[in-house]
C-alpha atoms as a PDB file:
ATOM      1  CA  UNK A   1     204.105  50.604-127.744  1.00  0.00           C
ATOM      2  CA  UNK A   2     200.607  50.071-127.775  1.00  0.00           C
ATOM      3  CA  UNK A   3     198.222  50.095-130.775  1.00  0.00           C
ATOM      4  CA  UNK A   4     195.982  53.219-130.949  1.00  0.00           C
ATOM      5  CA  UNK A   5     192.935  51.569-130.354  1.00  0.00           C
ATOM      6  CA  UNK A   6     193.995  50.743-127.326  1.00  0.00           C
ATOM      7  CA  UNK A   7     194.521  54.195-126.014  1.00  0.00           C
ATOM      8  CA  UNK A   8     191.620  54.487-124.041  1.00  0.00           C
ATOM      9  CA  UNK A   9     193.259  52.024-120.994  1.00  0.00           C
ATOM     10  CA  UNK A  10     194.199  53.937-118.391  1.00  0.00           C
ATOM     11  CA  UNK A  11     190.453  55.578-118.803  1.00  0.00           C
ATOM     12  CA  UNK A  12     189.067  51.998-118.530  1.00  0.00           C
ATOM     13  CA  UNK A  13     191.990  50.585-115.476  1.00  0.00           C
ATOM     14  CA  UNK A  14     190.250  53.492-113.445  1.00  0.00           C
ATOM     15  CA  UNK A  15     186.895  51.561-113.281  1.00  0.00           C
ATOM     16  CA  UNK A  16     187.863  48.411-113.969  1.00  0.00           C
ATOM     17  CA  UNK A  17     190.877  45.481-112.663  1.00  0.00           C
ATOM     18  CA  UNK A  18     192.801  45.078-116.475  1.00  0.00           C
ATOM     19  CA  UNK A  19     194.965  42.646-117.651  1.00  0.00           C
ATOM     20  CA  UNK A  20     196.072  43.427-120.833  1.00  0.00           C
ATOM     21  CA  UNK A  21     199.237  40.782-122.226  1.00  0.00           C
ATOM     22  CA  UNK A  22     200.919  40.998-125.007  1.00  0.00           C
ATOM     23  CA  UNK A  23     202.289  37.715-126.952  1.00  0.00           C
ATOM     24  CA  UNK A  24     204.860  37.890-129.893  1.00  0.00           C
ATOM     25  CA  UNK A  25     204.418  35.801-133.217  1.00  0.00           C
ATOM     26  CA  UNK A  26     205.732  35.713-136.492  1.00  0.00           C
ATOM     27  CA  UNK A  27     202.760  38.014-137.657  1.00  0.00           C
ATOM     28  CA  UNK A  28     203.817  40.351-135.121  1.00  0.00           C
ATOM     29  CA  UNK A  29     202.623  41.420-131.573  1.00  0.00           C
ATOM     30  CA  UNK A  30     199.027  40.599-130.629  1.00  0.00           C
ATOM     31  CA  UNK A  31     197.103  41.984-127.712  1.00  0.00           C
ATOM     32  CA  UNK A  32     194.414  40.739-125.354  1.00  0.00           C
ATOM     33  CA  UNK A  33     192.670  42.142-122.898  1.00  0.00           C
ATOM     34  CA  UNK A  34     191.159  40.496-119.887  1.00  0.00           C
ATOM     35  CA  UNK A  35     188.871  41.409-117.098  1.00  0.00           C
ATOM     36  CA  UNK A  36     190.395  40.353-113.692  1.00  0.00           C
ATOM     37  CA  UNK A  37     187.633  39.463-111.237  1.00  0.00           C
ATOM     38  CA  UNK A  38     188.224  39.826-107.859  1.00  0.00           C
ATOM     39  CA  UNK A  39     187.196  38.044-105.021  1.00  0.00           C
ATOM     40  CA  UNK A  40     183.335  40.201-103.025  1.00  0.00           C
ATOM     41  CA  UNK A  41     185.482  41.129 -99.287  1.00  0.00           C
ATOM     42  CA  UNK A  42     184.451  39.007 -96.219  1.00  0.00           C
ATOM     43  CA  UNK A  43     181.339  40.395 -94.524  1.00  0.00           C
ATOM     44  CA  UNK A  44     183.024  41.070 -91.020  1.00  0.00           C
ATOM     45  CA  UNK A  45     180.654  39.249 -88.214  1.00  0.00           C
ATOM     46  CA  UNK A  46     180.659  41.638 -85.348  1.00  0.00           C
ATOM     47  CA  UNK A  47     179.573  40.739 -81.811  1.00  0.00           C
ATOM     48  CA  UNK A  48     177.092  41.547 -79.428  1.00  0.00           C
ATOM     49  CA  UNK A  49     177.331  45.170 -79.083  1.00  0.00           C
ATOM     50  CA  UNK A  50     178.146  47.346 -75.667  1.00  0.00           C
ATOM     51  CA  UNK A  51     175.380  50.011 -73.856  1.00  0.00           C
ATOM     52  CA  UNK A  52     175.862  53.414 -74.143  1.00  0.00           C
ATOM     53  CA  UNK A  53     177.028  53.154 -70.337  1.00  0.00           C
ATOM     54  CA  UNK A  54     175.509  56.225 -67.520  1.00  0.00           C
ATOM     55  CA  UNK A  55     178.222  58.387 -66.927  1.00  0.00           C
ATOM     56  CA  UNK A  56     177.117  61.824 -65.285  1.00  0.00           C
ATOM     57  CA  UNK A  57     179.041  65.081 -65.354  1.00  0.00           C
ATOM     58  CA  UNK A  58     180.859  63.885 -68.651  1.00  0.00           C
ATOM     59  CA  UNK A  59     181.093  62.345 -71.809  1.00  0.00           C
ATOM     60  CA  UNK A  60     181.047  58.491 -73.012  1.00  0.00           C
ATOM     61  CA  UNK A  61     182.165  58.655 -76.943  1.00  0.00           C
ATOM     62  CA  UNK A  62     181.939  55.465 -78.356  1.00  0.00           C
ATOM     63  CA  UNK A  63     184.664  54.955 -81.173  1.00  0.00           C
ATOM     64  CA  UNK A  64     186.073  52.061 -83.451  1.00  0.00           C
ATOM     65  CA  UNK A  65     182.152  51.385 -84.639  1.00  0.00           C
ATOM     66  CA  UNK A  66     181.343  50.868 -80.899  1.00  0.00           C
ATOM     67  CA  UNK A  67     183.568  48.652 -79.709  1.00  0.00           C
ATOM     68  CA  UNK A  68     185.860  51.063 -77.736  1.00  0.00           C
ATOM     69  CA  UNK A  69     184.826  54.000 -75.427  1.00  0.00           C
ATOM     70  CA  UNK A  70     186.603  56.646 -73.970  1.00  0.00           C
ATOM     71  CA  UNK A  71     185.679  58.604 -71.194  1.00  0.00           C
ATOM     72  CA  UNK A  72     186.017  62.506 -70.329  1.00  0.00           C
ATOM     73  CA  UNK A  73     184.799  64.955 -67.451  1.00  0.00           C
ATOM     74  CA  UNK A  74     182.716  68.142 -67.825  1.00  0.00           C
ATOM     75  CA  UNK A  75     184.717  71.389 -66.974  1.00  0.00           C
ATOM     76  CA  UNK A  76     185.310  71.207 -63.617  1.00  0.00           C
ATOM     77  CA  UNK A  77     185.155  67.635 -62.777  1.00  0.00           C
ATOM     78  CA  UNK A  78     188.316  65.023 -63.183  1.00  0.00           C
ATOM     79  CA  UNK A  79     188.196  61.260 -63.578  1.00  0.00           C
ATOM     80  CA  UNK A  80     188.373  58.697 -61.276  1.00  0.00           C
ATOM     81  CA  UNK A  81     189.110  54.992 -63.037  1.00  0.00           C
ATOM     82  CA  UNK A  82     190.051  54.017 -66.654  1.00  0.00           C
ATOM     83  CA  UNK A  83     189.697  56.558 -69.528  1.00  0.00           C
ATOM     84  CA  UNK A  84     188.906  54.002 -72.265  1.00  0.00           C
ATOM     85  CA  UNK A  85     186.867  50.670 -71.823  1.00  0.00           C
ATOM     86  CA  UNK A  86     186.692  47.832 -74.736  1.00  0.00           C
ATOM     87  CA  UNK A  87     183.221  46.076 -75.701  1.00  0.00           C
ATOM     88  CA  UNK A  88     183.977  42.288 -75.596  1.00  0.00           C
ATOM     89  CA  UNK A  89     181.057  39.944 -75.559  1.00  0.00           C
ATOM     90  CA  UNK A  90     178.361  42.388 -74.980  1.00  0.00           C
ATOM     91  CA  UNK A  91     180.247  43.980 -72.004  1.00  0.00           C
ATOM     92  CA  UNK A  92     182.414  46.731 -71.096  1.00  0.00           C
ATOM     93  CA  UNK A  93     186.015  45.434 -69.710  1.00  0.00           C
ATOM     94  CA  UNK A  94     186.042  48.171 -67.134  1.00  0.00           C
ATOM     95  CA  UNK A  95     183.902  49.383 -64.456  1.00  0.00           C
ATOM     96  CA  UNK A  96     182.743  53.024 -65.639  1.00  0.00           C
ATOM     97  CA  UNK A  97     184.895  55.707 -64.161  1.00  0.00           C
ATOM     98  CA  UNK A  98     183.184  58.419 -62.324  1.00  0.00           C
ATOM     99  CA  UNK A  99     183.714  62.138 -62.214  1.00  0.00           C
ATOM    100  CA  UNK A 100     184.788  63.713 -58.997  1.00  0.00           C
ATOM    101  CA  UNK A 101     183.914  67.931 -58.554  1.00  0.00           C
ATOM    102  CA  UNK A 102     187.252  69.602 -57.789  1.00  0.00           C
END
């Protein structure tokens, strides 16, 4: 059980990373509370990024923070080559498709 002046934790474990232990003596059960730090996340290096390629008569949507694009035709129009292209080393793997008039 945990002394009343304590009851605010869960408010405080919200905002903050607590430890709280408990040790055991012959004056009885003592608390301490400790601040956890953790370690700042690794700044993600990202590469030289892709063109927004040309791509008439439809749409190039770039998605997974530009490193993947995939490809669609107006109404009308149907695609000819790969729907999705990757962005690796400043360039698209794949030629850009084309749309065809039906």
């Amino acid at each position: 059980m945990l002394p009343t002046t304590l009851s605010a934790l869960p408010i405080l474990a919200v905002a903050l990373l607590l430890l709280l232990e408990e040790s055991s003596g012959a004056g009885g059960s003592q608390y301490q509370l400790t601040q956890i730090r953790r370690p700042k996340p690794p700044i993600l290096k990202s590469g030289p990024e892709c063109p927004t390629p040309y791509f008439p008569n439809g749409v190039a949507k770039a998605r997974q923070r530009n490193k993947m694009i995939r490809y669609t035709c107006s109404s009308g129009f149907y695609l000819v080559g790969n729907m999705y292209s990757m962005c690796e080393k400043g360039r698209w793997d794949a030629p850009v498709p084309i749309c065809i008039s039906k």
